[in-house]
PDB file of N, CA and C in Angstrom:
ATOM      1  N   UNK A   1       0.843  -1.172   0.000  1.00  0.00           N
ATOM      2  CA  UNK A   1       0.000   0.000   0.000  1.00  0.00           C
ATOM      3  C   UNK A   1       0.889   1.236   0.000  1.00  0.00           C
ATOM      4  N   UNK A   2       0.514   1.964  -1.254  1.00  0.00           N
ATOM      5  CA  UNK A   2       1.252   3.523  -1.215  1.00  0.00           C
ATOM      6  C   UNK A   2       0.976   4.435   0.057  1.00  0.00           C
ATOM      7  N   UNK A   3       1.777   4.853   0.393  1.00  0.00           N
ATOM      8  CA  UNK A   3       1.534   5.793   1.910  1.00  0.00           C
ATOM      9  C   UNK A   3       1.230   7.384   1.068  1.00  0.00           C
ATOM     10  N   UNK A   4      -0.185   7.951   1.461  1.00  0.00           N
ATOM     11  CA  UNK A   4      -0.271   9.613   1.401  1.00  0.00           C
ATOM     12  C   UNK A   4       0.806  10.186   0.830  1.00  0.00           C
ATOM     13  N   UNK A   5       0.444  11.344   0.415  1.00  0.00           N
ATOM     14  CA  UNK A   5       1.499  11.885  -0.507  1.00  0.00           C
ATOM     15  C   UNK A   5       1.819  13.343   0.329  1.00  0.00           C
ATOM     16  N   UNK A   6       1.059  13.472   1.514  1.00  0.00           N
ATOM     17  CA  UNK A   6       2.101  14.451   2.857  1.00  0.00           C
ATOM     18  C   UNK A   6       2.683  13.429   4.055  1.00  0.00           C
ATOM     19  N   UNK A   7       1.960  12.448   3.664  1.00  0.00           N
ATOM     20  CA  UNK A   7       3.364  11.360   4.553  1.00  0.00           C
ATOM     21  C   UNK A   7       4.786  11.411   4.084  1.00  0.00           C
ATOM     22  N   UNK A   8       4.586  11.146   2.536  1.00  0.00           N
ATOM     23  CA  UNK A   8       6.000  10.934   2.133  1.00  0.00           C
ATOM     24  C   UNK A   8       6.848  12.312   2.097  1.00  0.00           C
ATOM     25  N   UNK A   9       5.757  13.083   1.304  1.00  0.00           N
ATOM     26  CA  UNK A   9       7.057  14.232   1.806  1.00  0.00           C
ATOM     27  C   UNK A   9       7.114  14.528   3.798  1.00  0.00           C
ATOM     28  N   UNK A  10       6.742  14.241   4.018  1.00  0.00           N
ATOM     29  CA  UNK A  10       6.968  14.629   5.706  1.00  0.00           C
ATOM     30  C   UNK A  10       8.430  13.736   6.027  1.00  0.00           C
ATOM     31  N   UNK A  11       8.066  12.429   5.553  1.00  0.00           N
ATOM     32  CA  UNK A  11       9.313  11.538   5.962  1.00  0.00           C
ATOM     33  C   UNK A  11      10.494  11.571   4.723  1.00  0.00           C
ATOM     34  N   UNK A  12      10.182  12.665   4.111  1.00  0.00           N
ATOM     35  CA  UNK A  12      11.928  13.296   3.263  1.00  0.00           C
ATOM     36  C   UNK A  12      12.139  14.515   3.669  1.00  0.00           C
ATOM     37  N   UNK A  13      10.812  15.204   4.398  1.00  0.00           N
ATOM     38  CA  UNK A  13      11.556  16.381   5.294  1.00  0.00           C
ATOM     39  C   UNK A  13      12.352  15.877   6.798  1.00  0.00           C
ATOM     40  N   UNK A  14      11.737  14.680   7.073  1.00  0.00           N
ATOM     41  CA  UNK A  14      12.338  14.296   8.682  1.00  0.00           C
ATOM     42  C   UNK A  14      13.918  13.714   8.262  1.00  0.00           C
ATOM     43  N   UNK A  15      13.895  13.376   7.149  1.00  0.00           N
ATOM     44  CA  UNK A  15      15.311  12.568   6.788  1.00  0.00           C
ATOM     45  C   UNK A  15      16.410  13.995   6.838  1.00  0.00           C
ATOM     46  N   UNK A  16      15.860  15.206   6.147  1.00  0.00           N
ATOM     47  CA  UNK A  16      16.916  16.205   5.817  1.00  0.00           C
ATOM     48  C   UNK A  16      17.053  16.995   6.977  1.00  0.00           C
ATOM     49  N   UNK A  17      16.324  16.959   8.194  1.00  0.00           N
ATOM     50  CA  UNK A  17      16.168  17.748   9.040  1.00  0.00           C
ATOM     51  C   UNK A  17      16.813  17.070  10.615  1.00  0.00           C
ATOM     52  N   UNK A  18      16.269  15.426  10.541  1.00  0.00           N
ATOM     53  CA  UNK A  18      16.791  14.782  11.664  1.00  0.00           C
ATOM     54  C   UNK A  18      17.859  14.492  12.380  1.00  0.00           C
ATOM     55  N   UNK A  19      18.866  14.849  11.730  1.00  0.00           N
ATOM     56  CA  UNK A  19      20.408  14.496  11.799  1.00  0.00           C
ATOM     57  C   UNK A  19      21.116  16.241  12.448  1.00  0.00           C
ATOM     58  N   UNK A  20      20.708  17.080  12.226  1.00  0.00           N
ATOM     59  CA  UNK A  20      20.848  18.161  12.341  1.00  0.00           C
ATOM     60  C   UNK A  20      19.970  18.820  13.898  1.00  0.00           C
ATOM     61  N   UNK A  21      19.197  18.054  14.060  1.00  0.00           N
ATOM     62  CA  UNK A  21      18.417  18.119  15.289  1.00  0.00           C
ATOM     63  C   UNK A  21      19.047  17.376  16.627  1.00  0.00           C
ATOM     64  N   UNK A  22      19.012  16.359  15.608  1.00  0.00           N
ATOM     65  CA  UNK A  22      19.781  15.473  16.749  1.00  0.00           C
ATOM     66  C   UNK A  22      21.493  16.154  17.264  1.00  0.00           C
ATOM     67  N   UNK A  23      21.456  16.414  16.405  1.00  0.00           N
ATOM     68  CA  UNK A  23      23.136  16.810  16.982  1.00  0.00           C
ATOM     69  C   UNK A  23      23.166  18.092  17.597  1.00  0.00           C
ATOM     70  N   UNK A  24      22.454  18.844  17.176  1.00  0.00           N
ATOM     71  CA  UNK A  24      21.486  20.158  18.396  1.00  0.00           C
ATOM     72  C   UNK A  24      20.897  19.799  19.592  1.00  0.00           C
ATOM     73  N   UNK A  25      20.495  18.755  19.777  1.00  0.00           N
ATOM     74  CA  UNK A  25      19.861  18.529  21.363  1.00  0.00           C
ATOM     75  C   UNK A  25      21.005  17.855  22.010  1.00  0.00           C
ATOM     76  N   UNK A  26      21.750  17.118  21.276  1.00  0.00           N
ATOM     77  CA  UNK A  26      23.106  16.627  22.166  1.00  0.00           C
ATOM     78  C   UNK A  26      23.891  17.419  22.646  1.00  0.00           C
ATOM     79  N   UNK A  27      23.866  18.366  22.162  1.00  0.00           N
ATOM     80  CA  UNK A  27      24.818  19.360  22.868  1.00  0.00           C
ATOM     81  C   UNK A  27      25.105  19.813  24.507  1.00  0.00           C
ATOM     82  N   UNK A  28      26.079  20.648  24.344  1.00  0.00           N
ATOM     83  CA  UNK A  28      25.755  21.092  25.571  1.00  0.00           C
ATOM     84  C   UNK A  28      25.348  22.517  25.535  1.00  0.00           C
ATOM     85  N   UNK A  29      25.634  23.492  24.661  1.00  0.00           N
ATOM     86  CA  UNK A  29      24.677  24.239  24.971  1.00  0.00           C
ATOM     87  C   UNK A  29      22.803  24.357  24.815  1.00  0.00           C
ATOM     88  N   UNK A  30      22.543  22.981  24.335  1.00  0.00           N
ATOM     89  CA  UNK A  30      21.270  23.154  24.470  1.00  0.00           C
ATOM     90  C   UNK A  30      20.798  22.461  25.520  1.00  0.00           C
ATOM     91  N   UNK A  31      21.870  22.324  26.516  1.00  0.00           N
ATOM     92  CA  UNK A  31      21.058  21.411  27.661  1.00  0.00           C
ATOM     93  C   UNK A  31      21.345  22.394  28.702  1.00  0.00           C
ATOM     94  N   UNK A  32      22.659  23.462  28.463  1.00  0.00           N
ATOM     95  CA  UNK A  32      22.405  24.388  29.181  1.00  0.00           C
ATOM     96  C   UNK A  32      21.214  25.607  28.960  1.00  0.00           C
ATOM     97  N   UNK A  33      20.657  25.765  27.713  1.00  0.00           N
ATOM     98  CA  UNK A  33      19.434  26.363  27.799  1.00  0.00           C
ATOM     99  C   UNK A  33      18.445  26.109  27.970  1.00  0.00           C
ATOM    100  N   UNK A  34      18.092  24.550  27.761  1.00  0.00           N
ATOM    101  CA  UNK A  34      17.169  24.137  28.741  1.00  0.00           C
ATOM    102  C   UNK A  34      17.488  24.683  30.583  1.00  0.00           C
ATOM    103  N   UNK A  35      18.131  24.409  30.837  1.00  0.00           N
ATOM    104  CA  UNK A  35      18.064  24.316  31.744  1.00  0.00           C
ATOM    105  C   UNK A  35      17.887  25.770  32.736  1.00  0.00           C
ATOM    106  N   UNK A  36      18.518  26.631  31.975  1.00  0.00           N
ATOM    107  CA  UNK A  36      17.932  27.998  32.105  1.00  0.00           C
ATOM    108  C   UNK A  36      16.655  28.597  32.164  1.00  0.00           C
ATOM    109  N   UNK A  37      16.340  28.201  30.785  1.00  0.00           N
ATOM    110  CA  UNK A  37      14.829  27.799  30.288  1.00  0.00           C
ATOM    111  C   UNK A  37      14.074  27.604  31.830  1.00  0.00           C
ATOM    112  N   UNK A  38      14.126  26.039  32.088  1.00  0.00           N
ATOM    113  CA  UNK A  38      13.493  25.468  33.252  1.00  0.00           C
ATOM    114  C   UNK A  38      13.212  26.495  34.622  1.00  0.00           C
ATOM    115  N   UNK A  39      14.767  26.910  35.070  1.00  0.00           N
ATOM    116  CA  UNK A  39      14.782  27.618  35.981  1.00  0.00           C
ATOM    117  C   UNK A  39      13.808  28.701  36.021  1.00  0.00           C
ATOM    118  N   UNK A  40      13.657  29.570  35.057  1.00  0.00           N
ATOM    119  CA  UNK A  40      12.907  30.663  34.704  1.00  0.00           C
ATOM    120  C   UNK A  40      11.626  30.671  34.847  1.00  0.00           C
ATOM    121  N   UNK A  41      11.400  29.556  34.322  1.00  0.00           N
ATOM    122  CA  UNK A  41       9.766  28.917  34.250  1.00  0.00           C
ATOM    123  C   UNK A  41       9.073  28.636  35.752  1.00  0.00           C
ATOM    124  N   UNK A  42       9.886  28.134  35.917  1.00  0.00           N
ATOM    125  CA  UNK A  42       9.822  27.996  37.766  1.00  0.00           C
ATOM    126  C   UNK A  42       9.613  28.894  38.495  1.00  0.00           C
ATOM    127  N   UNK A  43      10.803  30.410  38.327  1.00  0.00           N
ATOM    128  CA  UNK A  43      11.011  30.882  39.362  1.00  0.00           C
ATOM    129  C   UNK A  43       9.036  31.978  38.646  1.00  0.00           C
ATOM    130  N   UNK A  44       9.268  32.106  37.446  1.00  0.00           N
ATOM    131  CA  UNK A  44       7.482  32.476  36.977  1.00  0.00           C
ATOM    132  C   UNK A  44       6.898  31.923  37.718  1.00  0.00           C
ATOM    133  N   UNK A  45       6.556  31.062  37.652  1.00  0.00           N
ATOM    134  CA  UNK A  45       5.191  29.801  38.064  1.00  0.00           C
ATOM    135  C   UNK A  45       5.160  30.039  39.851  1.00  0.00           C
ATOM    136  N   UNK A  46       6.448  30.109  40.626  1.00  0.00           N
ATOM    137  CA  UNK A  46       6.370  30.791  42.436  1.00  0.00           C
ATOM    138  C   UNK A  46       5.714  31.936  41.783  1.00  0.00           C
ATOM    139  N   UNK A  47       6.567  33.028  41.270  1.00  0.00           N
ATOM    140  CA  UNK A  47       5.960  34.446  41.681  1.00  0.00           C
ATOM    141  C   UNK A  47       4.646  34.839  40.883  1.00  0.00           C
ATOM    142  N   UNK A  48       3.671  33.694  40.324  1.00  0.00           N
ATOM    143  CA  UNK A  48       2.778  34.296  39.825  1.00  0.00           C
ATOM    144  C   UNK A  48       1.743  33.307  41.061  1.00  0.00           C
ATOM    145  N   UNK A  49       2.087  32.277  41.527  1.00  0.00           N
ATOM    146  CA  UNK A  49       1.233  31.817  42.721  1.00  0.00           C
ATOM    147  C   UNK A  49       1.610  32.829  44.100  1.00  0.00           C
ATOM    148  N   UNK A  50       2.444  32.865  44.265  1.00  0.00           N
ATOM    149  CA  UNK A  50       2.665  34.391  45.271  1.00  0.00           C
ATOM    150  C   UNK A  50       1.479  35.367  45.250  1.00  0.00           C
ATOM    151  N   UNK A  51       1.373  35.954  44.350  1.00  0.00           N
ATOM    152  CA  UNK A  51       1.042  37.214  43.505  1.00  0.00           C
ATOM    153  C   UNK A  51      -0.735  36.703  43.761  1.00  0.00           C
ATOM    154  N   UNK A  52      -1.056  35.488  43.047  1.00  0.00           N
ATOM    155  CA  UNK A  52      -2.503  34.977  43.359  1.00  0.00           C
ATOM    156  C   UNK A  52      -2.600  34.812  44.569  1.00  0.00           C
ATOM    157  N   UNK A  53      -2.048  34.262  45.067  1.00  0.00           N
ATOM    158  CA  UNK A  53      -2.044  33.964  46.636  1.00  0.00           C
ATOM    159  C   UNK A  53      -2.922  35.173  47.566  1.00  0.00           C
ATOM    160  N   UNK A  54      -1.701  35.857  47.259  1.00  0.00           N
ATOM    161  CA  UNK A  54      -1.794  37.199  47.974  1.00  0.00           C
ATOM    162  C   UNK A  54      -2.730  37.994  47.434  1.00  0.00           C
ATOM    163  N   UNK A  55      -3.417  37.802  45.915  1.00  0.00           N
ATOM    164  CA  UNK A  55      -5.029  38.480  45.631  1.00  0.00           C
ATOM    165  C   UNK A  55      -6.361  37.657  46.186  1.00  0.00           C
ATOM    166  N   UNK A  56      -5.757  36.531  46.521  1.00  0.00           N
ATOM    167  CA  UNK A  56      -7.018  35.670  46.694  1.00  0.00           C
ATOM    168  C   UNK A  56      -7.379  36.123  48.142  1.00  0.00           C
ATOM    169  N   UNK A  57      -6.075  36.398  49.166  1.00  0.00           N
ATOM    170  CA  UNK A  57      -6.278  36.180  50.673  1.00  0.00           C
ATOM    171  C   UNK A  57      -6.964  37.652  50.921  1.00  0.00           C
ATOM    172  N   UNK A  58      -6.605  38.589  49.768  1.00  0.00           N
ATOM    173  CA  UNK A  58      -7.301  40.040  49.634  1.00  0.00           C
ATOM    174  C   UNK A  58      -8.472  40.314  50.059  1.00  0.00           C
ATOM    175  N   UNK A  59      -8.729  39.444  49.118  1.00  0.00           N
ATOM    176  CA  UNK A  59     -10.676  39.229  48.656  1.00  0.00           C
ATOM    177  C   UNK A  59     -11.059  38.248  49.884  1.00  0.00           C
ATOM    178  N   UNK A  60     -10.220  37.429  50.735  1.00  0.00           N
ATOM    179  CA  UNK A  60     -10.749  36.404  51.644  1.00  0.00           C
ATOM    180  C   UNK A  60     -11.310  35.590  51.533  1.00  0.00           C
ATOM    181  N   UNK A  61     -10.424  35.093  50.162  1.00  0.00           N
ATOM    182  CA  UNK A  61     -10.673  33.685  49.317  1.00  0.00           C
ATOM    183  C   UNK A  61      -9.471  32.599  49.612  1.00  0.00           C
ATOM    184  N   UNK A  62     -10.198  31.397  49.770  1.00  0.00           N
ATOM    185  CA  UNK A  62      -8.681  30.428  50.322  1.00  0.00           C
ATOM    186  C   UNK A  62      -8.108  30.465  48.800  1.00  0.00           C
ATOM    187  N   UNK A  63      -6.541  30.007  49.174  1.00  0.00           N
ATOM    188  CA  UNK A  63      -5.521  29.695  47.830  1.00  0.00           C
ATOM    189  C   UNK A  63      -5.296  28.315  47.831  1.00  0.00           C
ATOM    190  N   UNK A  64      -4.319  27.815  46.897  1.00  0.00           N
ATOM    191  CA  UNK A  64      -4.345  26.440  46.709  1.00  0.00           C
ATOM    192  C   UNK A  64      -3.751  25.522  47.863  1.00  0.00           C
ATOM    193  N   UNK A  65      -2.974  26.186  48.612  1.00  0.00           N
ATOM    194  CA  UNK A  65      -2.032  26.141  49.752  1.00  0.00           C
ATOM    195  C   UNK A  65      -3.076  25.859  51.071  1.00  0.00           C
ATOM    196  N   UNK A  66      -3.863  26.522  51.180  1.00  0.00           N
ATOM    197  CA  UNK A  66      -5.627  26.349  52.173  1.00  0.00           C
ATOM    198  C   UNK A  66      -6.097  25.513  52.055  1.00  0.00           C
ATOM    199  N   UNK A  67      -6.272  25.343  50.643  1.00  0.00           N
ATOM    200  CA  UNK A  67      -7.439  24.017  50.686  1.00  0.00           C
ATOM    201  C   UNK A  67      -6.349  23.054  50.561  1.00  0.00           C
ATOM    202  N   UNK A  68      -4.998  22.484  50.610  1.00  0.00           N
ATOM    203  CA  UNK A  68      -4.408  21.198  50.268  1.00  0.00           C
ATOM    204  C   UNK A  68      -4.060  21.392  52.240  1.00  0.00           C
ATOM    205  N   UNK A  69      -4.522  22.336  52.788  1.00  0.00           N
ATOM    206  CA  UNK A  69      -4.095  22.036  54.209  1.00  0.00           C
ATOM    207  C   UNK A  69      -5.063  21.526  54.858  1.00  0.00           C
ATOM    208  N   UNK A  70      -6.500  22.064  54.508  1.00  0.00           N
ATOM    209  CA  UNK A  70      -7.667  21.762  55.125  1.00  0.00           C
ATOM    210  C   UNK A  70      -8.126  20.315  54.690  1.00  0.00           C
ATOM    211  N   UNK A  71      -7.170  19.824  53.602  1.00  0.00           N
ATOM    212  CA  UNK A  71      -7.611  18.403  52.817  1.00  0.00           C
ATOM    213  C   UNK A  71      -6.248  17.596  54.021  1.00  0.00           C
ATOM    214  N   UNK A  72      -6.102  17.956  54.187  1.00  0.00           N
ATOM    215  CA  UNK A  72      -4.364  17.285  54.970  1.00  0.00           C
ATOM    216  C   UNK A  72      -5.708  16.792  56.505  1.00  0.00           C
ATOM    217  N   UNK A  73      -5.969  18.186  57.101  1.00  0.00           N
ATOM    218  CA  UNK A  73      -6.875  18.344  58.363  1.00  0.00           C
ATOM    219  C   UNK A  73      -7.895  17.488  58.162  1.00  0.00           C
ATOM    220  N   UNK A  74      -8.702  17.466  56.966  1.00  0.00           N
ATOM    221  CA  UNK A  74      -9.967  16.473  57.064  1.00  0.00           C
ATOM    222  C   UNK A  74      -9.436  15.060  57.236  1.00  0.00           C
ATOM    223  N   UNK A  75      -8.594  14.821  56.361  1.00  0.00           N
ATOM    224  CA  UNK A  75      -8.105  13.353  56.503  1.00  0.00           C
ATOM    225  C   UNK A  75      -7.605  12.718  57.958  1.00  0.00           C
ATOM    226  N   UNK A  76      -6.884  13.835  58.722  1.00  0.00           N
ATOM    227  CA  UNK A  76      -6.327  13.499  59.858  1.00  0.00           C
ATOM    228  C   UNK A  76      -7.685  13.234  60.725  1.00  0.00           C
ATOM    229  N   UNK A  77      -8.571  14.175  60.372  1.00  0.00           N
ATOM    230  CA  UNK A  77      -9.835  14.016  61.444  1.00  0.00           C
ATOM    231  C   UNK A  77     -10.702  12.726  61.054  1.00  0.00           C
ATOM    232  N   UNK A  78     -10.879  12.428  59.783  1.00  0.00           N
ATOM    233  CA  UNK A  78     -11.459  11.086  59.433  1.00  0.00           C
ATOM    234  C   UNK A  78     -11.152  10.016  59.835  1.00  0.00           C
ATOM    235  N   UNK A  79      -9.735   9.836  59.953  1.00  0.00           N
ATOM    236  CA  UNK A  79      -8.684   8.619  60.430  1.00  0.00           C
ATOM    237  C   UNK A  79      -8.683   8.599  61.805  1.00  0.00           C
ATOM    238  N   UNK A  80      -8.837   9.515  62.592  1.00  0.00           N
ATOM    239  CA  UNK A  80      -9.193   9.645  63.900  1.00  0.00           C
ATOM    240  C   UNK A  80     -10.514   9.238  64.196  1.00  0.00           C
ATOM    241  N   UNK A  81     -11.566   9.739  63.891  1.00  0.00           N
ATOM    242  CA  UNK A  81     -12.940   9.110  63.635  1.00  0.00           C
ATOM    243  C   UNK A  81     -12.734   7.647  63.097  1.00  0.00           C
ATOM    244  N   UNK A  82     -12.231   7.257  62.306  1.00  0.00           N
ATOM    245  CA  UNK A  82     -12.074   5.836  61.827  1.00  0.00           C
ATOM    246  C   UNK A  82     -11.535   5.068  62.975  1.00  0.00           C
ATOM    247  N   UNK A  83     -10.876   5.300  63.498  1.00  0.00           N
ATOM    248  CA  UNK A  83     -10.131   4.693  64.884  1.00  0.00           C
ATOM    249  C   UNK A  83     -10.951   4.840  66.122  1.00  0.00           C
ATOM    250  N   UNK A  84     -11.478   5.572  66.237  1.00  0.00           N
ATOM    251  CA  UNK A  84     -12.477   5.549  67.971  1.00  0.00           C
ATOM    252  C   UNK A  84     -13.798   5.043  67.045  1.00  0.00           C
ATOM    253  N   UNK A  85     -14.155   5.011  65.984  1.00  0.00           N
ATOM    254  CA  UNK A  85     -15.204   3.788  65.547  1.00  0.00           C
ATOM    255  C   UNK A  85     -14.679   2.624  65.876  1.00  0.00           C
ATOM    256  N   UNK A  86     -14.168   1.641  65.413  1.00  0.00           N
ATOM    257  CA  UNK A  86     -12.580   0.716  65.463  1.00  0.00           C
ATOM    258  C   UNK A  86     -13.106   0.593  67.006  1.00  0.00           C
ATOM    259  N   UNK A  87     -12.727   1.443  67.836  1.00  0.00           N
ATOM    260  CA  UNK A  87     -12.051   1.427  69.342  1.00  0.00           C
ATOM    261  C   UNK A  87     -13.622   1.128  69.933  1.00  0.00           C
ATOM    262  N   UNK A  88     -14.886   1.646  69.698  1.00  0.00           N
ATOM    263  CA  UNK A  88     -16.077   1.373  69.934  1.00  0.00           C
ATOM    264  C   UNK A  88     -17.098   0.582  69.952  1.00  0.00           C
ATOM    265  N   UNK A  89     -16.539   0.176  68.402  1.00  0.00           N
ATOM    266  CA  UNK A  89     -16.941  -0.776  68.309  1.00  0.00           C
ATOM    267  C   UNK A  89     -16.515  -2.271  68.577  1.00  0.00           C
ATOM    268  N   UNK A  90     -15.526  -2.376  68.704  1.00  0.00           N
ATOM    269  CA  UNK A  90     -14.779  -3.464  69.693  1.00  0.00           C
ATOM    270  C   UNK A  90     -15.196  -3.573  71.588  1.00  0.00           C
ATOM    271  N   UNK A  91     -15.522  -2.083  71.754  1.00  0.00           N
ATOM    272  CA  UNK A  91     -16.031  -1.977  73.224  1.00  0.00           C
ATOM    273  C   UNK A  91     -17.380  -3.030  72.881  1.00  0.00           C
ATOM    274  N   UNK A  92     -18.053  -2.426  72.295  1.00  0.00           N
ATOM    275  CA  UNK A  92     -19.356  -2.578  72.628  1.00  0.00           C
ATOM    276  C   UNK A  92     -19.536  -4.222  72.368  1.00  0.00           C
ATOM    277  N   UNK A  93     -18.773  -4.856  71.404  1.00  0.00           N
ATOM    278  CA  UNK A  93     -18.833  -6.122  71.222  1.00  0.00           C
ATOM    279  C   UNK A  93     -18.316  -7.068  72.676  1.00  0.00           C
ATOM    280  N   UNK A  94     -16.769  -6.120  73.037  1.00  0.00           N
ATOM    281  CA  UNK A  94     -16.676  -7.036  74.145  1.00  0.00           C
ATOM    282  C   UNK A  94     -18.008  -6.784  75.681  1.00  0.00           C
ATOM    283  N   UNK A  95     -18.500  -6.007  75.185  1.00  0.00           N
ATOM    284  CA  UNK A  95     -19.266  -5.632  76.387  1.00  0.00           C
ATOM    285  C   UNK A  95     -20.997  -6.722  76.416  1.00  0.00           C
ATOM    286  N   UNK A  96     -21.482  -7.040  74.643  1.00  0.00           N
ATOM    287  CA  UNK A  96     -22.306  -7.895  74.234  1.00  0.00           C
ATOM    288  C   UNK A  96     -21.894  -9.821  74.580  1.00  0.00           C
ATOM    289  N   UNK A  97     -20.551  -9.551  74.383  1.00  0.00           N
ATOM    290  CA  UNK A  97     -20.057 -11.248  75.038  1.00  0.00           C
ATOM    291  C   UNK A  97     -20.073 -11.275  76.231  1.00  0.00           C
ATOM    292  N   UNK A  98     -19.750 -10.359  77.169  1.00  0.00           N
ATOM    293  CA  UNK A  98     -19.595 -10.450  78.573  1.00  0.00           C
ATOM    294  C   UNK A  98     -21.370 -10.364  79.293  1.00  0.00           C
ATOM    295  N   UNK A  99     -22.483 -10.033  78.645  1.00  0.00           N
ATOM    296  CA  UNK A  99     -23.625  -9.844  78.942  1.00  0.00           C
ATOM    297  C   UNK A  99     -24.021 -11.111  78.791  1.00  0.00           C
ATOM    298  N   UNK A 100     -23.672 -11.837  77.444  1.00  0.00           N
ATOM    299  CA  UNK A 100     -24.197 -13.437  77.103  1.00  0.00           C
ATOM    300  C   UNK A 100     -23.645 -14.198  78.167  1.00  0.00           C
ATOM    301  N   UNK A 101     -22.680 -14.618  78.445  1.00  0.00           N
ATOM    302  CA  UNK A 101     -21.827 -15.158  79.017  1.00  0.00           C
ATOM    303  C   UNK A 101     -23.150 -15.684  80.186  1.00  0.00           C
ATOM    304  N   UNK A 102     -23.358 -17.175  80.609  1.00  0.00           N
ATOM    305  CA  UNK A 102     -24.348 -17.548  81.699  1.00  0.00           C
ATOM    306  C   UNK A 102     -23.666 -17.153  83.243  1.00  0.00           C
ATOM    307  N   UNK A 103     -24.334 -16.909  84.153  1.00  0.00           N
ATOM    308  CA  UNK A 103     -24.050 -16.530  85.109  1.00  0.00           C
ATOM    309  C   UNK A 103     -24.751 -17.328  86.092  1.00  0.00           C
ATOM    310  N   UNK A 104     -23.787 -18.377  86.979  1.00  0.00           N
ATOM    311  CA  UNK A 104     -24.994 -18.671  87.978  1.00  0.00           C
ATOM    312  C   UNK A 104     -25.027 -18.104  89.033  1.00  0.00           C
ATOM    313  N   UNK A 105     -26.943 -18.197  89.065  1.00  0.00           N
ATOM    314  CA  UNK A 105     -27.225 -17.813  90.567  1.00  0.00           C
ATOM    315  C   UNK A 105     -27.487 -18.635  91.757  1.00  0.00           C
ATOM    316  N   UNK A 106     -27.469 -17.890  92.717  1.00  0.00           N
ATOM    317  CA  UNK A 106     -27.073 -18.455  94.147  1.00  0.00           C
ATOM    318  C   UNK A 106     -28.682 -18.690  94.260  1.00  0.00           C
ATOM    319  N   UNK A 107     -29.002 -20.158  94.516  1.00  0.00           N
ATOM    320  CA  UNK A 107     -30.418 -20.661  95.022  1.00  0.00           C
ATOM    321  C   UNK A 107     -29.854 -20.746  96.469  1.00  0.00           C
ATOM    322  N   UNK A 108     -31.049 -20.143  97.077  1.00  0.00           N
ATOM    323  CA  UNK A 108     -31.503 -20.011  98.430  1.00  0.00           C
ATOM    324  C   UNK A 108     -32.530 -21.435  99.254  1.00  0.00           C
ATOM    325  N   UNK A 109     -32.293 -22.119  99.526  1.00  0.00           N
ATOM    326  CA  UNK A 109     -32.939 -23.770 100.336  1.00  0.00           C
ATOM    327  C   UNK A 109     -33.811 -22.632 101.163  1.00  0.00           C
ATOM    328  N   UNK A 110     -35.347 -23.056 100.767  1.00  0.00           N
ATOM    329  CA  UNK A 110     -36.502 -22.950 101.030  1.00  0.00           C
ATOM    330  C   UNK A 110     -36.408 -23.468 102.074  1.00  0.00           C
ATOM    331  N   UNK A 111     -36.819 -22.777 103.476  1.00  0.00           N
ATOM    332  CA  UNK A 111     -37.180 -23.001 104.927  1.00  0.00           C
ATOM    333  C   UNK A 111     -38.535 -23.507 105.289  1.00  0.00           C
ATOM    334  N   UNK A 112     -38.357 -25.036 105.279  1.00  0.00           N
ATOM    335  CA  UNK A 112     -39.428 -25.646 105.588  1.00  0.00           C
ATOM    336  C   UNK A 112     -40.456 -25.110 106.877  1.00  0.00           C
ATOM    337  N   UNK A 113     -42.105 -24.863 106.529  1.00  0.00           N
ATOM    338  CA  UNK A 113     -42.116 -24.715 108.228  1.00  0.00           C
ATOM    339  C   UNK A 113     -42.689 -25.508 109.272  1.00  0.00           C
ATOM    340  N   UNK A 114     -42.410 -25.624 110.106  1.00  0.00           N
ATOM    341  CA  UNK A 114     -42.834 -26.473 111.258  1.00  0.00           C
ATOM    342  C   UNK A 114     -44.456 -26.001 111.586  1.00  0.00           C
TER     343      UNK A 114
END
């Protein structure tokens, strides 16, 4: 089967172009501009959550930092609740065996009377 006719030219542009790419990303200065690159992007991405942060707490709106704390807090309080359920319900069971459990009682000899 003949392949498309922007396939083929695509894969005689990747042939004239690939070798020349490749030996551009091996480098080292393109791994030092990545890496510059990266840094930059980063130190953006803090100072524009900063920046929201500090418009959201304005307005007296939580930020993303609030709610991943209050999600931290619910969980701790659930797992705590999960455990004195746990702890309760084990009471109450040992407290249902100890009720079954037969108990004898003390018969009293009936005083015949004269």
């Amino acid at each position: 089967m003949t392949q498309p006719a922007w396939r083929q030219m695509y894969n005689e542009w990747e042939k004239a172009v690939a070798p020349s790419l490749e030996q551009l990303t091996a480098s080292d200065g393109f791994r030092d501009v990545m890496a510059v690159g990266t840094q930059i992007s980063r130190s953006i991405m803090a100072e524009t959550e900063k920046m929201s942060r500090q418009w959201l707490h304005m307005w007296n709106l939580p930020a993303a930092g609030d709610v991943r704390s209050l999600r931290r807090q619910i969980a701790s309080l659930d797992n705590e609740v999960q455990s004195l359920r746990r702890s309760l319900d084990a009471a109450n069971a040992a407290a249902a065996n100890a009720a079954e459990e037969p108990t004898l009682a003390v018969v009293e000899p009936i005083a015949e009377a004269n």
